[in-house]
N, C-alpha and C. Protein backbone atom coordinates (compact mmCIF):
# COMPACT_ATOMS: atom_id res chain seq x y z
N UNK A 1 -12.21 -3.22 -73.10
CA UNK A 1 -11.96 -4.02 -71.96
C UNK A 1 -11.75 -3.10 -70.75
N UNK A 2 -12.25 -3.44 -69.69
CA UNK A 2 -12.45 -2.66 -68.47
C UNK A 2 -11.59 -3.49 -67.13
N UNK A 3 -10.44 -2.07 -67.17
CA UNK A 3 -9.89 -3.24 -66.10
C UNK A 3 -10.50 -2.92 -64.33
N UNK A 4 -10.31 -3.69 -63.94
CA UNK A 4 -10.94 -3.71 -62.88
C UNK A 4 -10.31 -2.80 -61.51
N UNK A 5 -10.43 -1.89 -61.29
CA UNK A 5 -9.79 -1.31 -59.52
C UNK A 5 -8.96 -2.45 -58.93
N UNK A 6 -7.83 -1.76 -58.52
CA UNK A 6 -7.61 -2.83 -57.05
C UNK A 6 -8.41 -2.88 -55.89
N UNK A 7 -8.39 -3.81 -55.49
CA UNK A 7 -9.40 -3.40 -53.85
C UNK A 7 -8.61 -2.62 -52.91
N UNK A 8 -9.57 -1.88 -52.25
CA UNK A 8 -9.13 -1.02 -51.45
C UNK A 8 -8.70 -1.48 -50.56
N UNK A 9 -7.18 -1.55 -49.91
CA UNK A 9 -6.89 -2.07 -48.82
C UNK A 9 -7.83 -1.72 -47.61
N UNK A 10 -8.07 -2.80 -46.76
CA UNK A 10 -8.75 -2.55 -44.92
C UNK A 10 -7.45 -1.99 -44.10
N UNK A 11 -7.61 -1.29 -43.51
CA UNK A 11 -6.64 -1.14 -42.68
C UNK A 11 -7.34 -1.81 -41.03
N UNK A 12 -7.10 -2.57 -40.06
CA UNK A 12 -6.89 -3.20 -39.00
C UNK A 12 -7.27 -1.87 -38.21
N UNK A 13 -7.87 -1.81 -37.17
CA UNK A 13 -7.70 -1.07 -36.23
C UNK A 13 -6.47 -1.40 -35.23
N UNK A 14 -6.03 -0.31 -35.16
CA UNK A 14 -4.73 -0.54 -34.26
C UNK A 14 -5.08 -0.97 -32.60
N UNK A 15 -4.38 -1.83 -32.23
CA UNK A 15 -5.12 -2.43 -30.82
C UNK A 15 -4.89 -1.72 -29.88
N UNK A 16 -5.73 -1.95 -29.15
CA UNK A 16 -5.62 -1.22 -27.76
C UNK A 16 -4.06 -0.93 -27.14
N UNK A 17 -3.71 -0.21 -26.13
CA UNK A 17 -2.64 -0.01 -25.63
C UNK A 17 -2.67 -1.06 -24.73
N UNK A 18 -2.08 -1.48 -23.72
CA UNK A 18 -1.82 -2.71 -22.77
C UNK A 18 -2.53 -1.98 -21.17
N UNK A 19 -3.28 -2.74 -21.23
CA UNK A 19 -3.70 -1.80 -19.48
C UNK A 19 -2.90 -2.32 -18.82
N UNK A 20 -2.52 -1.25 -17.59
CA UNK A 20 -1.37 -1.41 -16.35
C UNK A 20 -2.30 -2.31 -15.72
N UNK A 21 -1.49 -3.25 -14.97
CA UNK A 21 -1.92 -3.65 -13.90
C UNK A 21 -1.31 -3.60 -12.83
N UNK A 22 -1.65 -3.98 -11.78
CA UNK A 22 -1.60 -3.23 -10.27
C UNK A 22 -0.02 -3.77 -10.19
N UNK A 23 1.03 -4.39 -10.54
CA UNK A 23 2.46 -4.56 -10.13
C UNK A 23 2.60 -3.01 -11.21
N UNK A 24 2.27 -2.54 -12.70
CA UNK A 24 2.90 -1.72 -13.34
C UNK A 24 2.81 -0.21 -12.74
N UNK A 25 1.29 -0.21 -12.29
CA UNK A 25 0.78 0.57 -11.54
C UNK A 25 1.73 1.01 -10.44
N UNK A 26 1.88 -0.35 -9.24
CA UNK A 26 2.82 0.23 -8.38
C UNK A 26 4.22 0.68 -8.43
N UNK A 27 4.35 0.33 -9.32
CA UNK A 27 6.17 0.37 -10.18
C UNK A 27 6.30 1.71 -10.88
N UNK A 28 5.16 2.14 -11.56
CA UNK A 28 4.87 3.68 -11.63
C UNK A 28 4.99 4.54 -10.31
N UNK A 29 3.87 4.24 -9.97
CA UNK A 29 3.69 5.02 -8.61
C UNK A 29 4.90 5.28 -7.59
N UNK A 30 5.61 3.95 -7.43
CA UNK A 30 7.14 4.14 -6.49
C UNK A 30 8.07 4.92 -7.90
N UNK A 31 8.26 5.36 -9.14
CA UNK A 31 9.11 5.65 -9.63
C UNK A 31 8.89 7.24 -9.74
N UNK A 32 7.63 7.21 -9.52
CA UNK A 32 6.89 9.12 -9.62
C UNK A 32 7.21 9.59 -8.05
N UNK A 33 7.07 8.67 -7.07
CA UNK A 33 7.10 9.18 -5.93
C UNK A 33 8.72 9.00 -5.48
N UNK A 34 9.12 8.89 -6.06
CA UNK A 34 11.37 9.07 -5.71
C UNK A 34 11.30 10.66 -6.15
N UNK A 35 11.06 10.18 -7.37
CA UNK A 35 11.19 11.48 -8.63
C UNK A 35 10.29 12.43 -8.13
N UNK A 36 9.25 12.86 -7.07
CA UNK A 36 8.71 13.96 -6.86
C UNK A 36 9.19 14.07 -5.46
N UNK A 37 9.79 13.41 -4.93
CA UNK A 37 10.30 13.76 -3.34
C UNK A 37 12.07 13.98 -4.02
N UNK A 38 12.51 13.46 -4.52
CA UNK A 38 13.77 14.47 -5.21
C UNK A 38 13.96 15.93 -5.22
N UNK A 39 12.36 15.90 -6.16
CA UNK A 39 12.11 17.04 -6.55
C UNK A 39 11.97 18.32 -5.57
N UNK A 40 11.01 17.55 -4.24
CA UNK A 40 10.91 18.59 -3.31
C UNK A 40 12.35 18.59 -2.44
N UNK A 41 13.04 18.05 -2.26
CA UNK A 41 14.73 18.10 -2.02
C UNK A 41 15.13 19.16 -2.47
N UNK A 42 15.27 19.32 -3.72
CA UNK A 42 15.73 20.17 -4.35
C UNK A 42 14.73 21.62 -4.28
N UNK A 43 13.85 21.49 -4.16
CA UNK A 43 12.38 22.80 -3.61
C UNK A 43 13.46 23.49 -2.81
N UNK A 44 13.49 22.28 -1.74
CA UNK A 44 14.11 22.74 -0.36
C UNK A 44 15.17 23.53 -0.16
N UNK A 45 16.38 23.14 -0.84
CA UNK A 45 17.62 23.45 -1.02
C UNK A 45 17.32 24.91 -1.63
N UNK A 46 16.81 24.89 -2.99
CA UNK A 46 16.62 26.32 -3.14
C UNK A 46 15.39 27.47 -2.46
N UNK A 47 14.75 26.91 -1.77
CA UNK A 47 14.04 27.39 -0.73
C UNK A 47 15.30 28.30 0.61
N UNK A 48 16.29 27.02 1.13
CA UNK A 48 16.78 27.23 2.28
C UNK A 48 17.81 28.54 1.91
N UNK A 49 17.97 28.68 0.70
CA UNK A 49 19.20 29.30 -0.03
C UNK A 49 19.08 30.75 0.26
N UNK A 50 17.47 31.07 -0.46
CA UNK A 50 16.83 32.33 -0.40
C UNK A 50 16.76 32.64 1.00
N UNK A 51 16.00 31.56 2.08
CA UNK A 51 16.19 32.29 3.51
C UNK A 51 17.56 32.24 4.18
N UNK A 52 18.86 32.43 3.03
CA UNK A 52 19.94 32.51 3.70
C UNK A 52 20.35 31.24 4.87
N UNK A 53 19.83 30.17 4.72
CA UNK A 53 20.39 28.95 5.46
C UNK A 53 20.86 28.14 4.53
N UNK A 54 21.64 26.99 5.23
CA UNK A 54 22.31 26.06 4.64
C UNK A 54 21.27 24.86 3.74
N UNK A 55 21.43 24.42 2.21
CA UNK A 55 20.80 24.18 1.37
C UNK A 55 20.37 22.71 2.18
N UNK A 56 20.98 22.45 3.06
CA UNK A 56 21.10 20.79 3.73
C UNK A 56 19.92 20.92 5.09
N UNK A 57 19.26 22.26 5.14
CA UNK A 57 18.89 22.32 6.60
C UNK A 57 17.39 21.22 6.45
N UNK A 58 17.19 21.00 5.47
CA UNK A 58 15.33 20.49 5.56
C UNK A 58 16.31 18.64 5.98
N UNK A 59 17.28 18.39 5.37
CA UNK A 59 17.63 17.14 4.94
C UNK A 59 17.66 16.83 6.79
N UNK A 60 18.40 17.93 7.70
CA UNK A 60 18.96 17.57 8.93
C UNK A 60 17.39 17.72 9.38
N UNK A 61 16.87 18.71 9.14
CA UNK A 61 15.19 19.02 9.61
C UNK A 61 14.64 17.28 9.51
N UNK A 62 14.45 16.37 8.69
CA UNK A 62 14.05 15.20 8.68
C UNK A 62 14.97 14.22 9.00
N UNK A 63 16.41 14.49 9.23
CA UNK A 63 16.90 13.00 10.05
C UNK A 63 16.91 13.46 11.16
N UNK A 64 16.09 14.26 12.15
CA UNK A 64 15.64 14.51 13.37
C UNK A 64 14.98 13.22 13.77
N UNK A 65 14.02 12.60 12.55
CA UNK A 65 13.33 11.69 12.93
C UNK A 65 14.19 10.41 13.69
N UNK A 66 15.60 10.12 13.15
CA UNK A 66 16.31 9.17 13.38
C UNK A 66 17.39 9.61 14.36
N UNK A 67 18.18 11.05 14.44
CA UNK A 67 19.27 11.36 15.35
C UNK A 67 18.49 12.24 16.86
N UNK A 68 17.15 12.59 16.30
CA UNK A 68 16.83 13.00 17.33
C UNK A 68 16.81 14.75 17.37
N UNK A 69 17.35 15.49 18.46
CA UNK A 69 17.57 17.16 18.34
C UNK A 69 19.12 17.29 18.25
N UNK A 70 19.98 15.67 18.28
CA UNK A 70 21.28 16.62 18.10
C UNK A 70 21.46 16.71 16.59
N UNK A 71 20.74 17.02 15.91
CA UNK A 71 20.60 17.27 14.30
C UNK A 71 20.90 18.67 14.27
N UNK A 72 20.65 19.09 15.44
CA UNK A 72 20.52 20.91 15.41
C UNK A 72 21.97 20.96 15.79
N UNK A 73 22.88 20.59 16.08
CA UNK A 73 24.28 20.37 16.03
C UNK A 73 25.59 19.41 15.24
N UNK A 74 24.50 19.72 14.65
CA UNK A 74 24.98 18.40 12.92
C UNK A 74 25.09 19.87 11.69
N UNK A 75 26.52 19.33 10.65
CA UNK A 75 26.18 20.05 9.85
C UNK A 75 26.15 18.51 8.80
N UNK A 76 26.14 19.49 7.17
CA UNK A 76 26.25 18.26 6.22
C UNK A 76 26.85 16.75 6.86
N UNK A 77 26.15 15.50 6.62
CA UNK A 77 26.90 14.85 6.93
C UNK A 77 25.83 13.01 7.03
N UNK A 78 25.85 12.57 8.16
CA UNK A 78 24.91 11.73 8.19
C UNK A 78 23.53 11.78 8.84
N UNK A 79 23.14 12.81 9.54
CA UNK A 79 21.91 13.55 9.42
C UNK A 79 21.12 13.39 8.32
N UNK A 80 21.92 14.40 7.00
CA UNK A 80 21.24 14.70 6.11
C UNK A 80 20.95 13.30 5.33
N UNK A 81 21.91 12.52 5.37
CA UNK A 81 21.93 11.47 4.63
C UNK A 81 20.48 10.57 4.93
N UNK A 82 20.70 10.08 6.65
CA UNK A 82 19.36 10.03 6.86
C UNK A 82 18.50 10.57 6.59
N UNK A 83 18.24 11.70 6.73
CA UNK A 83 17.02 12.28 5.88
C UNK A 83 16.65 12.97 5.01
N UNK A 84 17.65 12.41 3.84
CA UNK A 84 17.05 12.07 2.33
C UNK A 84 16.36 10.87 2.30
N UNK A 85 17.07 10.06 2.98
CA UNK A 85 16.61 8.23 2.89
C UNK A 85 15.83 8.38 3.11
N UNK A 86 14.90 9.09 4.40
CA UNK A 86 13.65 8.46 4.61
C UNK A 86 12.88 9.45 4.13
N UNK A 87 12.82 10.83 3.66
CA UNK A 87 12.26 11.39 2.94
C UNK A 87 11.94 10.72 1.38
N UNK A 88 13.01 10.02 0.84
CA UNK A 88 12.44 9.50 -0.46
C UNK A 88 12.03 7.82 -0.27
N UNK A 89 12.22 7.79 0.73
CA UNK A 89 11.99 6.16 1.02
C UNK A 89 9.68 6.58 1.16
N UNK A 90 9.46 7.39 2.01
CA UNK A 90 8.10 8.34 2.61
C UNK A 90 7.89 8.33 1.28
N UNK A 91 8.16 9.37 0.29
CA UNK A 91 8.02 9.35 -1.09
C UNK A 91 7.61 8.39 -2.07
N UNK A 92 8.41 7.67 -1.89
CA UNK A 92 8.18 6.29 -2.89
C UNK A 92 7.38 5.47 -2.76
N UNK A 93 7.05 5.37 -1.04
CA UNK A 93 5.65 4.77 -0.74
C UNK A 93 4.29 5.13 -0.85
N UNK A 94 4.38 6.53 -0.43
CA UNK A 94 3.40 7.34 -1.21
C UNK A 94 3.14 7.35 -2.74
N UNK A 95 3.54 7.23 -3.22
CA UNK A 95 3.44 8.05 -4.72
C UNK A 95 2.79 6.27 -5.37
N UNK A 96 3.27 4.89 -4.31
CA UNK A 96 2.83 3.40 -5.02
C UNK A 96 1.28 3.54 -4.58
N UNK A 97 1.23 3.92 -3.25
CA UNK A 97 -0.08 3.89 -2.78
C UNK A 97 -1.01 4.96 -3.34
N UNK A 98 -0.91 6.66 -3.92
CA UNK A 98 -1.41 6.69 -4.58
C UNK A 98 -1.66 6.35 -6.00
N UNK A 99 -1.11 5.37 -6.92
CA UNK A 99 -1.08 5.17 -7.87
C UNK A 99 -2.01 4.11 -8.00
N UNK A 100 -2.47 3.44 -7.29
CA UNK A 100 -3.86 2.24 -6.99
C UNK A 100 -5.11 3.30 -7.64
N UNK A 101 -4.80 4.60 -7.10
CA UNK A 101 -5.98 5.51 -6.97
C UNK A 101 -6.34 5.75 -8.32
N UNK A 102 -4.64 6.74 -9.05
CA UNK A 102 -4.80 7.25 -10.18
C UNK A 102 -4.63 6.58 -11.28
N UNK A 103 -3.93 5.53 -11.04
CA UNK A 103 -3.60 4.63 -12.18
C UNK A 103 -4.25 4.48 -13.16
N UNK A 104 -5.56 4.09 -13.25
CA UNK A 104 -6.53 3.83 -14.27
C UNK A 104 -7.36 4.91 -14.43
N UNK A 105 -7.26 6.17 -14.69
CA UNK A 105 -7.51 7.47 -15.04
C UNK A 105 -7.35 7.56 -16.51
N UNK A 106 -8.12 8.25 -16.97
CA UNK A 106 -7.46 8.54 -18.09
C UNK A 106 -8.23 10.43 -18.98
N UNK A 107 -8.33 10.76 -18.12
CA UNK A 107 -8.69 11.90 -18.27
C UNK A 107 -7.73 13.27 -17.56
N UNK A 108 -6.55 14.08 -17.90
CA UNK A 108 -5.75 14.93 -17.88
C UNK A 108 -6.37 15.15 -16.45
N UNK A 109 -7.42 15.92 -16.55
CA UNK A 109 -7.83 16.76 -15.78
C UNK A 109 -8.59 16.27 -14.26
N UNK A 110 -9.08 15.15 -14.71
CA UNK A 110 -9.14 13.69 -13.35
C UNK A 110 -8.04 13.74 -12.94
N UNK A 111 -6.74 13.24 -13.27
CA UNK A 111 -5.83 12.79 -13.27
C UNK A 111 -4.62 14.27 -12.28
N UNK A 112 -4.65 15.26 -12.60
CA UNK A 112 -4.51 16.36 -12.31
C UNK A 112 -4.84 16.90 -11.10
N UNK A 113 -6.30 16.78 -10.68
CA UNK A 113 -7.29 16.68 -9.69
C UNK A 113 -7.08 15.85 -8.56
N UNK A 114 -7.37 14.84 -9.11
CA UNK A 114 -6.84 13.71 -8.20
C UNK A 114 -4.98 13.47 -7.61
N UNK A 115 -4.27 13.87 -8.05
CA UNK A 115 -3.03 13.93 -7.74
C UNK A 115 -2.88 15.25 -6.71
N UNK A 116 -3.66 16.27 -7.02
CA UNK A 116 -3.11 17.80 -5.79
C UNK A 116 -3.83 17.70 -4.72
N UNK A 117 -5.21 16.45 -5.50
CA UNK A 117 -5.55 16.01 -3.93
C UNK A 117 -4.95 15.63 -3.14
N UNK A 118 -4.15 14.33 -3.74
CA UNK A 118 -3.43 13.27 -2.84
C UNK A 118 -2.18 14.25 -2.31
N UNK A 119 -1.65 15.16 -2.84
CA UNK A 119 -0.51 15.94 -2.57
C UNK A 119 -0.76 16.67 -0.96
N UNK A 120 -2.03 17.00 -1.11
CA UNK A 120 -2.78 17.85 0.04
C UNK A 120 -2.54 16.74 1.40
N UNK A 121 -3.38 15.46 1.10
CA UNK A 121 -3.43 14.75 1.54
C UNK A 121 -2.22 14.43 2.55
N UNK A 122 -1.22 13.95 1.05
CA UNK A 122 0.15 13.18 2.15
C UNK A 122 0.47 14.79 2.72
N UNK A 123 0.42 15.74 2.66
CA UNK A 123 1.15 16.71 3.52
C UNK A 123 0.47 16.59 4.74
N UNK A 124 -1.34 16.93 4.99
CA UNK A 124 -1.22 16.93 6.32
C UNK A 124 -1.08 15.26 6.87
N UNK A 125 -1.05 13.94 6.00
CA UNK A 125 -0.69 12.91 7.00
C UNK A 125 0.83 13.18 7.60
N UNK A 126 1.66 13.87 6.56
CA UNK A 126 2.88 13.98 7.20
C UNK A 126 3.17 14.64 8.41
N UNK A 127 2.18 16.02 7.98
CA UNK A 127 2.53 17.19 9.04
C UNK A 127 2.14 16.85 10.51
N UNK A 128 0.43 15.88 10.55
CA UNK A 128 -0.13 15.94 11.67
C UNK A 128 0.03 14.19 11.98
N UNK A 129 0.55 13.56 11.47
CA UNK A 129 0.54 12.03 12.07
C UNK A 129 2.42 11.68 11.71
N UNK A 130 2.62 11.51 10.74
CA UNK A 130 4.10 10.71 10.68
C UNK A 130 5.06 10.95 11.38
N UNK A 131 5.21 12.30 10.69
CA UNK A 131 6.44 13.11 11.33
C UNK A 131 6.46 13.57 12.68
N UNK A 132 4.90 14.06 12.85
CA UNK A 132 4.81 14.44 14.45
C UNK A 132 5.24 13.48 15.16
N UNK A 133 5.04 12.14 14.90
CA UNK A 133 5.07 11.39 15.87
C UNK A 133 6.44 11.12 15.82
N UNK A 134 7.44 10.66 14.91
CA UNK A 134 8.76 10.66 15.25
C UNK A 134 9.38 11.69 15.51
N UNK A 135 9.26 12.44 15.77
CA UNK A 135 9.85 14.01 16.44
C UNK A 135 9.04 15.46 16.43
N UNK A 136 8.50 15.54 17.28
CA UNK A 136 6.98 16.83 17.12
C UNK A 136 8.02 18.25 16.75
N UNK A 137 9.40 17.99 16.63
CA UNK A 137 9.95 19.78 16.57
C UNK A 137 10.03 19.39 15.00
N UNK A 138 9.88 18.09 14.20
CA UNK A 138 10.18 18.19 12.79
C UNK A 138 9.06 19.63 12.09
N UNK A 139 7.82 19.25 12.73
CA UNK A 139 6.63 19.81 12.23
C UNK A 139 6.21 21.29 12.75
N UNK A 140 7.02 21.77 13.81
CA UNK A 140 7.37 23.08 14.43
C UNK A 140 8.21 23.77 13.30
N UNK A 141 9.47 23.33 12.91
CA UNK A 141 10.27 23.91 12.65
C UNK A 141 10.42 24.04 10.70
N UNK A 142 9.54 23.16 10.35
CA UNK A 142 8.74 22.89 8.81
C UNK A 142 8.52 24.44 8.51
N UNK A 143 9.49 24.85 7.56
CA UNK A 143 8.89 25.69 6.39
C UNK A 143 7.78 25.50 6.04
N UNK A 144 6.71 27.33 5.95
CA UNK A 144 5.83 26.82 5.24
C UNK A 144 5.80 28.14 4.80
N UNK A 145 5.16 28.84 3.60
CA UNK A 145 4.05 27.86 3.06
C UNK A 145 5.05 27.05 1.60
N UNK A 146 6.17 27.05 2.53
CA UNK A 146 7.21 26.41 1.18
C UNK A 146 6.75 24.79 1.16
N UNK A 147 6.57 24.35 2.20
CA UNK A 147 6.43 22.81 2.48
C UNK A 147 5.13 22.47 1.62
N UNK A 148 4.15 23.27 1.77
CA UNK A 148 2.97 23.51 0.87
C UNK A 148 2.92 22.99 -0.62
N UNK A 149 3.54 24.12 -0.82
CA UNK A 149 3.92 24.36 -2.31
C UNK A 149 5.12 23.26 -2.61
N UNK A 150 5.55 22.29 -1.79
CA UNK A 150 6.26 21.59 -2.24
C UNK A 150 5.70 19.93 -2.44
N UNK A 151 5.09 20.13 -1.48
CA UNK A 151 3.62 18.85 -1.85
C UNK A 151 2.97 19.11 -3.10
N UNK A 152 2.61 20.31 -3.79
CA UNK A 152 2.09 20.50 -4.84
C UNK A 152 2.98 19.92 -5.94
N UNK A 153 4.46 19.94 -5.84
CA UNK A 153 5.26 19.76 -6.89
C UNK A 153 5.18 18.34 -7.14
N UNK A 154 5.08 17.93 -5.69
CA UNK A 154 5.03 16.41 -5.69
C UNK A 154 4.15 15.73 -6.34
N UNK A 155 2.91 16.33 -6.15
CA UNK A 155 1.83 16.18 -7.08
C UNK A 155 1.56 16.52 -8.54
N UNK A 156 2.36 17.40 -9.03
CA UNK A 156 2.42 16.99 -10.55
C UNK A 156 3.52 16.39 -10.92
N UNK A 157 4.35 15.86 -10.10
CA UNK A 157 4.82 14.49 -10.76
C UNK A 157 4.14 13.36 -10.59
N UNK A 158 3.52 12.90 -9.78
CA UNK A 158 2.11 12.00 -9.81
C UNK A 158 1.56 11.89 -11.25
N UNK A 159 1.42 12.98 -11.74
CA UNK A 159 0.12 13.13 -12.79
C UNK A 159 0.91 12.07 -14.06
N UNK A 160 1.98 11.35 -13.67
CA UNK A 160 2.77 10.85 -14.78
C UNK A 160 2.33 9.32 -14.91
N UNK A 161 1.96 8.89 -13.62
CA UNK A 161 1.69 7.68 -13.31
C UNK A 161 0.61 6.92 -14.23
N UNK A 162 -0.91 7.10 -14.77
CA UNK A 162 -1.12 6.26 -15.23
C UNK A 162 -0.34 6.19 -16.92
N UNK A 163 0.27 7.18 -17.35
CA UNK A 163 0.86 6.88 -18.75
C UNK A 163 2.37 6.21 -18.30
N UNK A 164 3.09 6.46 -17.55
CA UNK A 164 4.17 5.57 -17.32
C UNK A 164 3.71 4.49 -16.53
N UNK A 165 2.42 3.82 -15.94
CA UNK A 165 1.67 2.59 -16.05
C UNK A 165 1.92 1.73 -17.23
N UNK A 166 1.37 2.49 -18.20
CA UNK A 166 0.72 2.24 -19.85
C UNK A 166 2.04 1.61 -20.23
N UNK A 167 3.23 2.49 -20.33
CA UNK A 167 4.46 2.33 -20.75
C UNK A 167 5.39 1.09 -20.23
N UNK A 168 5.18 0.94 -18.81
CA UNK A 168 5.76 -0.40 -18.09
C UNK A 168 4.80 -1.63 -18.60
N UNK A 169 3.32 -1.55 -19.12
CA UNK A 169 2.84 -2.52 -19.93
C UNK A 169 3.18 -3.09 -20.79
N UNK A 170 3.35 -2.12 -21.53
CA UNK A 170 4.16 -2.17 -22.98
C UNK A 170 5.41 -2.74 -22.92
N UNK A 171 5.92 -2.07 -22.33
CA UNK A 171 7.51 -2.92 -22.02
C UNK A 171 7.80 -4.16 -21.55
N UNK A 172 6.82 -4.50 -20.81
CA UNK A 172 7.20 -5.67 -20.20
C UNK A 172 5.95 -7.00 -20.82
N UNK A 173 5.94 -6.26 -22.20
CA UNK A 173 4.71 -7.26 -22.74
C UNK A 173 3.58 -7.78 -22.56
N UNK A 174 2.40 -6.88 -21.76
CA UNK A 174 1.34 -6.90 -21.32
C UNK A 174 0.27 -7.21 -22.49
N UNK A 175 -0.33 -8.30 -22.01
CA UNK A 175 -1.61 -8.92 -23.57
C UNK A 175 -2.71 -7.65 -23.03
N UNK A 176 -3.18 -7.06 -24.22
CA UNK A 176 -4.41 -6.49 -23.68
C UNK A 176 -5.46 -7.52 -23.41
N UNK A 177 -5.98 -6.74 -22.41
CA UNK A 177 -7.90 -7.72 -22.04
C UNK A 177 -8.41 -7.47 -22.77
């Protein structure tokens, strides 16, 4: 008597991941762009340290936009406060608006590419349109090539956006298409 095999179990292909869509997308994008203008905060601070100035000077350097030049007679205080705010407020809008771009990437090195672009990008909109225009000594008195290299940082925190897309899908129970 011949007993018979079990059948070989099928295994299911495991389903797709949940594609972001454009609210997860932007919810990425504003959470990469806090978290990479933080980041250049902190650039700054240890930037200002090494040229022997006060770790707060970029913070008063950008609430110029709001107090004006008596920032240059401001120490720690509400200067700086202002301009963290609108440095990560700038940030967070950036980082939603590029995330339309990168969001649906899915190649490292696209993704990579496309982010030091956009990094390039928001620096000179900052350097030659935003900032100039709310105070032209912000963009005089701008560290560089630290400011540079600090847009770059900004930009590989970008590169986080379409997988923490993926992840706000998931979380918030996205049906795949």
């Amino acid at each position: 008597m011949v007993i018979p095999a079990p059948p070989v179990p099928v295994l299911a292909p495991a389903p797709p991941p949940p594609v972001p869509e454009t609210t997860h997308l932007l919810f990425a994008g504003l959470e990469s762009g806090v978290l990479g203008a933080v980041l250049m905060m902190v650039w700054f601070a240890l930037d200002a340290l090494v040229e022997r100035q006060h770790w707060w000077a970029m913070l008063n350097l950008w609430g110029a936009a709001i107090y004006g030049n008596a920032v240059f007679r401001m120490s720690l205080g509400k200067a700086s406060l202002a301009g963290a705010a609108l440095h990560i407020f700038l940030g967070g809008v950036a980082g939603a608006v590029i995330a339309l771009a990168l969001g649906r990437l899915h190649r490292f090195s696209l993704i990579l590419l496309g982010a030091m672009v956009a990094g390039v990008v928001w620096y000179g909109i900052l350097q030659h349109g935003i900032l100039r225009s709310l105070n032209p000594l912000i963009v005089r008195m701008t560290p560089q090539p630290a400011t540079l290299l600090a847009h770059l940082l900004y930009a590989a925190v970008l590169t986080r956006i379409p997988g923490r897309g993926v992840s706000l899908a998931a979380a918030w129970g996205r049906e795949p298409d």
